[in-house]
Protein backbone atom coordinates (compact mmCIF):
# COMPACT_ATOMS: atom_id res chain seq x y z
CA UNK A 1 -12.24 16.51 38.50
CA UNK A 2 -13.10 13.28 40.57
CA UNK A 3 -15.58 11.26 38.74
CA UNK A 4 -18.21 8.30 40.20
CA UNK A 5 -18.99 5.86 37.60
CA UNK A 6 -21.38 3.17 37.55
CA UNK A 7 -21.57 0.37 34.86
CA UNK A 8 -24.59 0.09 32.43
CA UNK A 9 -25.61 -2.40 30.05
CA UNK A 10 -23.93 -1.95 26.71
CA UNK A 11 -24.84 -3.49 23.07
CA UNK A 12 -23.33 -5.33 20.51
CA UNK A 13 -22.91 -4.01 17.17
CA UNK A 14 -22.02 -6.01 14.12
CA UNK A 15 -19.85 -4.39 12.39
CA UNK A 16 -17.95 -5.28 8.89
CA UNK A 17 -14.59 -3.69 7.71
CA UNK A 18 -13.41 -4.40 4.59
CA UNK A 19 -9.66 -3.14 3.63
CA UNK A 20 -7.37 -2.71 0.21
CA UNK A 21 -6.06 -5.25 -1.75
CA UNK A 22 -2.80 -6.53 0.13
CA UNK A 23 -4.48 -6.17 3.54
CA UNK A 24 -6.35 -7.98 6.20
CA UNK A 25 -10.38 -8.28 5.62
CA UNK A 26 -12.53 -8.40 8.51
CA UNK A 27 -16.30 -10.04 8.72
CA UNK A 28 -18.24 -9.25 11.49
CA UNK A 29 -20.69 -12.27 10.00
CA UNK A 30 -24.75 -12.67 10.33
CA UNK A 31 -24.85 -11.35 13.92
CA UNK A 32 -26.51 -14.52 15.05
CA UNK A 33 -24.31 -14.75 17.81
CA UNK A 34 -21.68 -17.16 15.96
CA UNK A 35 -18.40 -17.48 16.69
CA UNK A 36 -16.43 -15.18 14.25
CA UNK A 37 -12.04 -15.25 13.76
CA UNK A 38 -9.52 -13.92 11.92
CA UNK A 39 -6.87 -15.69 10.66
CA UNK A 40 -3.37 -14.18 8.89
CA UNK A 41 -1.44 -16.42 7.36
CA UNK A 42 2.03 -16.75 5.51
CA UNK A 43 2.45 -15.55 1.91
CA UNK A 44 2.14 -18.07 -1.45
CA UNK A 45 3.99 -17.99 -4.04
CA UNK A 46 1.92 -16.37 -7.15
CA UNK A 47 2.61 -15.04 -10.81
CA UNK A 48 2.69 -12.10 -11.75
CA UNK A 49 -0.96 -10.43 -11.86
CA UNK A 50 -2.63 -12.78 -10.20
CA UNK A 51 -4.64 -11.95 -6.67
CA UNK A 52 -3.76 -14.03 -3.26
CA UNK A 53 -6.24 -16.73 -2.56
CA UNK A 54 -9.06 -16.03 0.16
CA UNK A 55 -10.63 -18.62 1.55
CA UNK A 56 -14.31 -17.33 3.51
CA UNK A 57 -16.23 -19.81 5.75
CA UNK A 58 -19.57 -18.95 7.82
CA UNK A 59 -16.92 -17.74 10.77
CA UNK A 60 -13.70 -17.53 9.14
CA UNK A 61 -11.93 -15.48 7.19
CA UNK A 62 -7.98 -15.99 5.85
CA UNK A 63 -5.90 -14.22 3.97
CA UNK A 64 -2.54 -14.59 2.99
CA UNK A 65 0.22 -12.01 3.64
CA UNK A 66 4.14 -11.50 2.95
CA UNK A 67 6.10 -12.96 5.09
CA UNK A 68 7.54 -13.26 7.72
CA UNK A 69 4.13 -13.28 8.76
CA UNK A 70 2.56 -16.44 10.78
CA UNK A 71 -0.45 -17.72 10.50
CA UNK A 72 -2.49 -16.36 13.71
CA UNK A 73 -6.12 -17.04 14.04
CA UNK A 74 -8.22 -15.50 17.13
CA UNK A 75 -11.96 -17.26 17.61
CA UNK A 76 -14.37 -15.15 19.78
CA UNK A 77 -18.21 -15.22 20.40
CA UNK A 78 -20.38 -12.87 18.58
CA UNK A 79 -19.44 -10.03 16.04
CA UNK A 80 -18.95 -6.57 17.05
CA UNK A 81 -16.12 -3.92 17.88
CA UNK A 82 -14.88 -5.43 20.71
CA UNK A 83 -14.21 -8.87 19.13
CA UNK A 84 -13.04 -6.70 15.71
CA UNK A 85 -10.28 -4.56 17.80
CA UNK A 86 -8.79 -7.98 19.82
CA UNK A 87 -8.61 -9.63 15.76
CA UNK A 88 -6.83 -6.65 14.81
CA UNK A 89 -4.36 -6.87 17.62
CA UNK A 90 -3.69 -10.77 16.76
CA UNK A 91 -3.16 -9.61 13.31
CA UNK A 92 -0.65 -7.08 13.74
CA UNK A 93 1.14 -9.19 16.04
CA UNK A 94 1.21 -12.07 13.71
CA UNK A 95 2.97 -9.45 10.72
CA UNK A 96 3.21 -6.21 12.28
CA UNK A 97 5.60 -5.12 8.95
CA UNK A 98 2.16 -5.40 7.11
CA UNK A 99 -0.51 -4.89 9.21
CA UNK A 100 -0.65 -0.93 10.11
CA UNK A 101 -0.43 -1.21 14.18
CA UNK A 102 -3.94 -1.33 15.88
CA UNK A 103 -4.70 1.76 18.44
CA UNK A 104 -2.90 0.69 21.69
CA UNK A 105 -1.48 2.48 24.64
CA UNK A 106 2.13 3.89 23.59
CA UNK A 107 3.99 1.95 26.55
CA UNK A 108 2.82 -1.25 24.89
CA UNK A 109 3.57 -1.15 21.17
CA UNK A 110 7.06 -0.35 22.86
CA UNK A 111 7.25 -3.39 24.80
CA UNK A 112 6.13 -5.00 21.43
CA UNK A 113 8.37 -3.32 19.68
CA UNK A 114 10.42 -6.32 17.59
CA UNK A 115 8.00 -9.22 18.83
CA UNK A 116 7.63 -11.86 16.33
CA UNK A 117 5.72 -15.24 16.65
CA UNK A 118 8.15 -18.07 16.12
CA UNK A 119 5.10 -19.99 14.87
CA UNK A 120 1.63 -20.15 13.76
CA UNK A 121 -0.92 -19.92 16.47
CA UNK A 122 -4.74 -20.51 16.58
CA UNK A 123 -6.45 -19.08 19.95
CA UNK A 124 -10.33 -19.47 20.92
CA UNK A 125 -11.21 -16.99 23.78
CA UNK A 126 -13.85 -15.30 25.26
CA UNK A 127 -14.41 -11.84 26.93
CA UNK A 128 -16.41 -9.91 29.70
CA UNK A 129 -17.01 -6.07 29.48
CA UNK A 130 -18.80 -3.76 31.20
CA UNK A 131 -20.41 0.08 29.85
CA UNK A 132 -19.61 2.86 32.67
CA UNK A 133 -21.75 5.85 33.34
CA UNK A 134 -19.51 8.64 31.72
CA UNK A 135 -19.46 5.86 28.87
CA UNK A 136 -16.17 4.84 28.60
CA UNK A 137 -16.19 0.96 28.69
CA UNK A 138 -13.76 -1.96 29.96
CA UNK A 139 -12.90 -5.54 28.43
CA UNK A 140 -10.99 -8.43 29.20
CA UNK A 141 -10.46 -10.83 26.70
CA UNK A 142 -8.79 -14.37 27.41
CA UNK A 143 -7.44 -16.45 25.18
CA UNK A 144 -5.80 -19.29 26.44
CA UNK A 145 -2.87 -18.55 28.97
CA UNK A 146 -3.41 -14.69 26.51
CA UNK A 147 -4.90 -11.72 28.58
CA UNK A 148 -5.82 -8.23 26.62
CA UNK A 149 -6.97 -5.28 28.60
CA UNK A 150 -9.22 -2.81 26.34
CA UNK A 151 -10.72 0.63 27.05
CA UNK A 152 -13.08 2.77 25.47
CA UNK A 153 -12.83 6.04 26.25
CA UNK A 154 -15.20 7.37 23.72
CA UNK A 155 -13.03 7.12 20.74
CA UNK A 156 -13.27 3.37 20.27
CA UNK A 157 -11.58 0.22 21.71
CA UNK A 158 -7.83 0.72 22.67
CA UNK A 159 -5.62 -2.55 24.09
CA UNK A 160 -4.30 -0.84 27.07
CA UNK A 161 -2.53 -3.88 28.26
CA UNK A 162 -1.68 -7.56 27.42
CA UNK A 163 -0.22 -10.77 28.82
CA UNK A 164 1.02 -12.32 26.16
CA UNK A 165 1.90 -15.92 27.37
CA UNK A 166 1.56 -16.97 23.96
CA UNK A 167 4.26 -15.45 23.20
CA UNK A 168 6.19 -16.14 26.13
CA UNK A 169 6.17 -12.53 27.61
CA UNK A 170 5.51 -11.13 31.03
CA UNK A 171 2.71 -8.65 31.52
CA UNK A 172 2.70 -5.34 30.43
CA UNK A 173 -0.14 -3.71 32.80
CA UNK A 174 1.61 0.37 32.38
CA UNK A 175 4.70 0.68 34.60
CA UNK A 176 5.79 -2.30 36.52
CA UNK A 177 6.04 -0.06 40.00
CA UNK A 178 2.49 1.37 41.00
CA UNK A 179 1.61 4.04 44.07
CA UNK A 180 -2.00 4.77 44.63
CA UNK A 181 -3.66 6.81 47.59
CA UNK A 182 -6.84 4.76 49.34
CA UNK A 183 -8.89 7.07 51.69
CA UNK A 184 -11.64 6.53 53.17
CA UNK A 185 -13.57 9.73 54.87
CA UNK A 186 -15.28 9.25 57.91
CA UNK A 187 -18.49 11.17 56.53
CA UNK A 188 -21.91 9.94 58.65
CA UNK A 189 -24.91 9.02 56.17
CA UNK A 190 -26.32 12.39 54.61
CA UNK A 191 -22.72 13.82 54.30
CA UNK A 192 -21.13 14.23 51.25
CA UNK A 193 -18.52 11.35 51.69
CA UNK A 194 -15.77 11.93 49.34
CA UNK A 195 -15.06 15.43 51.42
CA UNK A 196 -14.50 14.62 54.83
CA UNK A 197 -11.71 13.86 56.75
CA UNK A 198 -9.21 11.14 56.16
CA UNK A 199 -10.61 8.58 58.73
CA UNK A 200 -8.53 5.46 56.57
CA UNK A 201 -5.62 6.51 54.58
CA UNK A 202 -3.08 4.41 52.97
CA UNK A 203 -0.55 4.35 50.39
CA UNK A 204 -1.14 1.01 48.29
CA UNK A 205 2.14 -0.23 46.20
CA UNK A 206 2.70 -3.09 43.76
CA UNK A 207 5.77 -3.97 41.80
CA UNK A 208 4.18 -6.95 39.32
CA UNK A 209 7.56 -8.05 38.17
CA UNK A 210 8.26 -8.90 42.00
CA UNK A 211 5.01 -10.19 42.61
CA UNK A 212 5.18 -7.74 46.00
CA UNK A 213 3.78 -5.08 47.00
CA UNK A 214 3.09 -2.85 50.31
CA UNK A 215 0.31 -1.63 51.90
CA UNK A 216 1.24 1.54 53.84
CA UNK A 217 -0.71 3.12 56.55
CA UNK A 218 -0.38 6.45 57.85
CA UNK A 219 -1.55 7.64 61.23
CA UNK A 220 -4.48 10.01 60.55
CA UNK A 221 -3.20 12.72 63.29
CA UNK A 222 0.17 12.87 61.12
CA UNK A 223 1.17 16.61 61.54
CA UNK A 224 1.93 17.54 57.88
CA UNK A 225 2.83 20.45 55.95
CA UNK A 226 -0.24 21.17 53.72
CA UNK A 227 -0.24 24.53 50.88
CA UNK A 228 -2.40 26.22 53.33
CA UNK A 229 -0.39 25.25 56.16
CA UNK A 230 0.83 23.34 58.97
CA UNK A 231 -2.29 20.63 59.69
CA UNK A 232 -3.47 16.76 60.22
CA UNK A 233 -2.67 14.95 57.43
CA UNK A 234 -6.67 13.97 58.21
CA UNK A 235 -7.85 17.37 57.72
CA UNK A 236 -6.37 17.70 54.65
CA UNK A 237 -9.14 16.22 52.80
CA UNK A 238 -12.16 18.24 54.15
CA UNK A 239 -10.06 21.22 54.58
CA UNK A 240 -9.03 21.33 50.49
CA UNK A 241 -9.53 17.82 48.27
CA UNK A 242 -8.34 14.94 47.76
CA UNK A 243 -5.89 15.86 45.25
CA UNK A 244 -4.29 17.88 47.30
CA UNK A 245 -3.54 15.13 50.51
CA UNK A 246 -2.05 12.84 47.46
CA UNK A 247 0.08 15.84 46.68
CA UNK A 248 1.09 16.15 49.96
CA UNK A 249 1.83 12.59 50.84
CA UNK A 250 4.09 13.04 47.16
CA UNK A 251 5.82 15.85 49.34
CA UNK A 252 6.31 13.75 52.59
CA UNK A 253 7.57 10.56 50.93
CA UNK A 254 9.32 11.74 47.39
CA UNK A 255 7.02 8.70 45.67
CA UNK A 256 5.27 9.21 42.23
CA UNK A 257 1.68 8.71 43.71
CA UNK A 258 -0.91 8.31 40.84
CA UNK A 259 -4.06 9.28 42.26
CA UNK A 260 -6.79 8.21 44.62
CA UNK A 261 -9.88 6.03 45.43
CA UNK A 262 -11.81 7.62 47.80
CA UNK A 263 -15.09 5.98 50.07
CA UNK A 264 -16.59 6.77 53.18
CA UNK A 265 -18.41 4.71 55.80
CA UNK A 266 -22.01 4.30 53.90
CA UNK A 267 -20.56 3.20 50.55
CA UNK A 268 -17.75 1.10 52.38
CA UNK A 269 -20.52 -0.90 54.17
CA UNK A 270 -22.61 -1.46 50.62
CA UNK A 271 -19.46 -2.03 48.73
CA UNK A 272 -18.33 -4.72 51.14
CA UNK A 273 -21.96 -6.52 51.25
CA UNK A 274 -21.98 -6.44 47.73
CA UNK A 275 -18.45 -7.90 47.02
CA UNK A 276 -19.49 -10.75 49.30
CA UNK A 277 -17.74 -9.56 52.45
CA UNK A 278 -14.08 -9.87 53.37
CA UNK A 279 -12.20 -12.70 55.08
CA UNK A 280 -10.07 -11.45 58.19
CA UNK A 281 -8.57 -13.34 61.23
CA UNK A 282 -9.63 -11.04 64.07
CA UNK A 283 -6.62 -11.09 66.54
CA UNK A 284 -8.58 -10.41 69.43
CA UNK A 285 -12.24 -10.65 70.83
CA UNK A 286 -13.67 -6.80 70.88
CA UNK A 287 -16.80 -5.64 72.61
CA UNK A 288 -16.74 -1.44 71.92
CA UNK A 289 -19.43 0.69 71.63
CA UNK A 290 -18.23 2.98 70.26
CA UNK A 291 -17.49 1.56 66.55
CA UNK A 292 -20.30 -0.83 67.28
CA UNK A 293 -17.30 -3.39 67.40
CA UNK A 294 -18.77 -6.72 68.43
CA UNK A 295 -16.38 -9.69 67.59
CA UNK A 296 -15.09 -12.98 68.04
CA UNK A 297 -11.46 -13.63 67.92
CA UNK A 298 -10.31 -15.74 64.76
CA UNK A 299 -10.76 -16.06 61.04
CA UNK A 300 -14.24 -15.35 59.65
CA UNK A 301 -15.91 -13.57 56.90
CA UNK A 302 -17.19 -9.53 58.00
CA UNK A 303 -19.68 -8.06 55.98
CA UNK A 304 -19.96 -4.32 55.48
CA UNK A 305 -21.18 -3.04 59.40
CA UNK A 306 -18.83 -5.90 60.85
CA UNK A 307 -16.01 -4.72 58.28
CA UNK A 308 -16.45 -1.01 59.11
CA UNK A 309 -16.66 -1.40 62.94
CA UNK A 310 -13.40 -3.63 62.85
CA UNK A 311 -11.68 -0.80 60.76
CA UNK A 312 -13.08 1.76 63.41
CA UNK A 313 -12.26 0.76 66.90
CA UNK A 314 -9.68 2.66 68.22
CA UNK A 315 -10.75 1.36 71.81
CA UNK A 316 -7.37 -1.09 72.15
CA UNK A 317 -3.86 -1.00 72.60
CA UNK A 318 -1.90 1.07 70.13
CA UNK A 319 -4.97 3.25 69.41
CA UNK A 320 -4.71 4.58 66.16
CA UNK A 321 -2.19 3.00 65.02
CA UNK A 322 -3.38 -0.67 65.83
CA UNK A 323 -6.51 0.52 63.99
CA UNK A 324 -4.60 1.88 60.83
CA UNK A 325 -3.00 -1.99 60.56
CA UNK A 326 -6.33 -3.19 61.08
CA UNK A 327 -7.46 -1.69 58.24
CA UNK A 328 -4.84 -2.74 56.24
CA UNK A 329 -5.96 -6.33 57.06
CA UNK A 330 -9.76 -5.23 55.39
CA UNK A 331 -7.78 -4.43 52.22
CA UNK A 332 -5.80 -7.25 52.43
CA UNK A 333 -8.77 -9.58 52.60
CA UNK A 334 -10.38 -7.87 49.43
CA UNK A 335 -6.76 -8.57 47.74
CA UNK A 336 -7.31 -12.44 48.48
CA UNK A 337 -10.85 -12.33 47.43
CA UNK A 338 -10.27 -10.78 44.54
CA UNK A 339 -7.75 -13.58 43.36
CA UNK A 340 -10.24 -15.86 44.16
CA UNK A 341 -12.04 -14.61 40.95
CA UNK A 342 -11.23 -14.92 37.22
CA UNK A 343 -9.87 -12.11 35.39
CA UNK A 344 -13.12 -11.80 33.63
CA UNK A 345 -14.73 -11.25 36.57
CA UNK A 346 -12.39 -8.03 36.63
CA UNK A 347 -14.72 -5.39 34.52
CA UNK A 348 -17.73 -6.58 36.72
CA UNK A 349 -15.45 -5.98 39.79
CA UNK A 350 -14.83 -2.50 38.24
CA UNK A 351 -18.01 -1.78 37.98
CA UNK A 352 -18.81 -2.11 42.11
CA UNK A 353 -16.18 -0.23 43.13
CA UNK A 354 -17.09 2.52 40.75
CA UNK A 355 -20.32 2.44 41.94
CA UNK A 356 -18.97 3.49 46.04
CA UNK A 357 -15.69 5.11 44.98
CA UNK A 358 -14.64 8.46 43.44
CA UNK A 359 -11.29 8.50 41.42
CA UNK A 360 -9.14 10.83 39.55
CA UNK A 361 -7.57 8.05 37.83
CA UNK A 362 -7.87 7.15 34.32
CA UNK A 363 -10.63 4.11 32.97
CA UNK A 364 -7.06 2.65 31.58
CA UNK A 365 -5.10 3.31 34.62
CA UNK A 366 -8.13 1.54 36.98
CA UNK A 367 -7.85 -1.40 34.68
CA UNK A 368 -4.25 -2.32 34.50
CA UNK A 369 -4.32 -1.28 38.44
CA UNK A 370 -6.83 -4.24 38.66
CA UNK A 371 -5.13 -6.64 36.73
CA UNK A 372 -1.98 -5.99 38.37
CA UNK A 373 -3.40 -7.54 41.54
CA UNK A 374 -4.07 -10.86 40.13
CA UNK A 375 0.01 -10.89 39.60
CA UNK A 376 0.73 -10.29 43.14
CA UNK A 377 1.46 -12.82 46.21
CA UNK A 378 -0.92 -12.01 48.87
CA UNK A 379 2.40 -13.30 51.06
CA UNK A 380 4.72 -10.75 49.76
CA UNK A 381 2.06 -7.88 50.22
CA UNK A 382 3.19 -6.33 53.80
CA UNK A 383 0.87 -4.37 55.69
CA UNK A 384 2.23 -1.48 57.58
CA UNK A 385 1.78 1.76 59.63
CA UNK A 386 4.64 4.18 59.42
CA UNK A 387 5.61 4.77 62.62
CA UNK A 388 5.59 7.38 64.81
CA UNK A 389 4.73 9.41 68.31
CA UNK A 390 2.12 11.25 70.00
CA UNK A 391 2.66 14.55 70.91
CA UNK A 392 0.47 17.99 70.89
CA UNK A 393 0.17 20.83 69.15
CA UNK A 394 -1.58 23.73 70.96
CA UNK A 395 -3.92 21.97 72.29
CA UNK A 396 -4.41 19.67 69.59
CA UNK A 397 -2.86 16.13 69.35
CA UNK A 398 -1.35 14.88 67.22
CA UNK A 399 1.39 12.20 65.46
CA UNK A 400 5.08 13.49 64.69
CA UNK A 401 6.15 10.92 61.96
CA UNK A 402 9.39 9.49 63.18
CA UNK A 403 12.82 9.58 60.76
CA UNK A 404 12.32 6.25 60.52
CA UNK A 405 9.62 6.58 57.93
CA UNK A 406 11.99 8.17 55.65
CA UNK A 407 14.20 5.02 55.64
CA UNK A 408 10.41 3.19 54.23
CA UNK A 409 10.05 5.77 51.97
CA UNK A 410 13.45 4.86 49.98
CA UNK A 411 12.82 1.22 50.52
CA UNK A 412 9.43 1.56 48.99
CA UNK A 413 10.77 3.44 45.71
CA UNK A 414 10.58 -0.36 43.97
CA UNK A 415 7.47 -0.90 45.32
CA UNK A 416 8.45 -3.51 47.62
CA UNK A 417 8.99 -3.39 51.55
CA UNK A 418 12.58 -5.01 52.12
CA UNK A 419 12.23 -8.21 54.14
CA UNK A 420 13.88 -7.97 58.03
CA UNK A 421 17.25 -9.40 58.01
């Protein structure tokens, strides 16, 4: 089922874990708000029956281990799960042959499969996290060049991605090639939003080892094959769900589509005011009525009525389809915007487009699909409309995709639009 989250304040609890002899001890400390770290460190030689030396400070703890192991130290602020789980991680990664592996998503500990630091390492970071309504939570902890993604789902903190520069690995943010369906309904205030038609619907790809990505808009008219029949790709939405026009635009364009964010015009306008508006260079002074489209050619910032009317008018040359790349340039301003900001800015980000989306995705999957953008070139992110012609259908019209589309489709399997030759 589609679920709306909005972020809540969460606490901090001090915690203290304590393992056997032979493993790595944990102090959450005073809970004054001191910093607190963890440090594993290589093995000394000892006689027989004797214990390994541990050496406790106010904020540190060490420990020594067998080797291979390095010694790996992570400082944070304050004491409590959050700050316990990201030590944990450090720690296995510093001797993950003694250290039993921390809970992480299964993708990663493969990517981290055979890792080994090549020499001791002592990080300070800090993190930002924010408590959802359906109270799962989401963290981003820096430390240094290091990034760690972490979920709670309700079973406790889980490092759902990492950027381990460190160690000097590329990201792993879940699969490197990403598809996700954007809609936005054209429900009027007092409508339930997330159920009307398709007014804004594009396909939004990323390939983070590229640094590309696409941003692919189809024409709303698109005459589709739906389970319940032959319709507009825009009446898909109202006429059945959401899932179901991601399952069809699976059908159209063979791509493994993840889910959907969905918005309509009310929370569109709030989200963009509260985001700060968009930047967008307006190709061409418009004066329409109809979308309440009253602009001034060139770059400047639109704030959510100014946003929504650009992504409206349909009053100019190309119709629909100049409109479908116009929006496309809304989403491409948010891109920039958002790489404007600092990755811990990312959970707080989270939280306001919870607050005027609905998603079937995953808390994990909407994280690493966040992060993912702050790995992308805004210059190698195309913005598109698959082409196609007018034509009628009774008396209906409508837009008859053209073969062409196909050859995007297969270009788009990496993620990535081909440049022209």
């Amino acid at each position: 089922m589609p679920k709306r989250t909005i972020a809540i304040a969460g606490g901090i609890a001090a915690t203290l874990i304590t393992a056997s002899v032979g493993t790595l001890l944990l102090f959450g400390g005073s809970g004054d708000g001191t910093a607190t770290s963890i440090t594993a460190a290589a093995t000394t030689t000892q006689a027989p029956g004797t214990t390994a030396a541990l050496t406790t400070t106010s904020s540190t703890t060490t420990t020594t281990i067998p080797d291979p192991g390095r010694v790996v130290t992570l400082t944070l602020p304050g004491t409590g799960t959050l700050q316990t789980a990201a030590m944990a991680f450090y720690a296995w990664l510093g001797d993950p042959d003694t250290f039993e592996r921390p809970p992480m998503a299964e993708g990663l500990a493969a990517f981290l499969e055979g890792v080994r630091f090549e020499e001791d390492l002592d990080l300070t970071g800090e993190f930002a996290r924010e408590a959802l309504a359906d109270e799962s939570r989401v963290a981003v902890v820096t430390a240094g060049d290091d990034v760690l993604l972490i979920v709670d789902e309700g079973t406790g903190w889980v490092v759902v991605g990492a950027k381990l520069s460190s160690l000097g690995l590329e990201p792993w943010y879940g699969p490197t090639v990403r598809f996700i369906m954007i809609i936005g309904t054209d429900a009027r205030p007092g409508y339930i939003e997330r159920v009307f038609r398709g007014d804004s619907l594009h396909l939004l790809t990323s390939n983070i080892a590229e640094g590309a990505g696409a941003i692919i808009g189809f024409p709303r008219d698109a005459w589709v094959q739906a389970p319940y029949g032959r319709d507009k790709l825009t009446h898909v939405n109202a006429t059945a769900d959401s899932e179901t026009l991601v399952q069809v635009v699976r059908d159209i364009t063979g791509l493994p589509v993840e889910g959907y964010l969905v918005t309509g015009f009310q929370s569109f306008r709030r989200m963009i005011d509260a985001f700060g508006g968009v930047v967008v260079n307006v190709p061409f002074a418009m004066n329409d009525p109809k979308s309440s489209a009253f602009l001034v050619a060139g770059e400047q910032i639109l704030w959510g009525q100014n946003a929504l009317a650009f992504s409206r008018n349909r009053s100019i040359n190309g119709g629909d389809f100049t409109r479908s790349f116009h929006q496309g340039m809304v989403i491409t301003g948010g891109l920039n915007a958002v790489q404007t900001r600092s990755l811990l800015d990312l959970p707080g980000l989270l939280k306001l487009l919870s607050a005027y989306t609905w998603t079937d995705l995953s808390t994990a999957d909407l994280l690493t699909l966040a992060a993912g953008t702050y790995e992308l070139d805004p210059e190698k992110v195309v913005n598109l409309v698959l082409p196609g012609r007018v034509g009628t259908v009774g008396e209906a019209s409508v837009v008859f995709l053209e073969p062409e589309a196909e050859d995007i489709y297969r270009d788009l399997e990496d993620g990535v639009v081909a440049p022209d030759e």
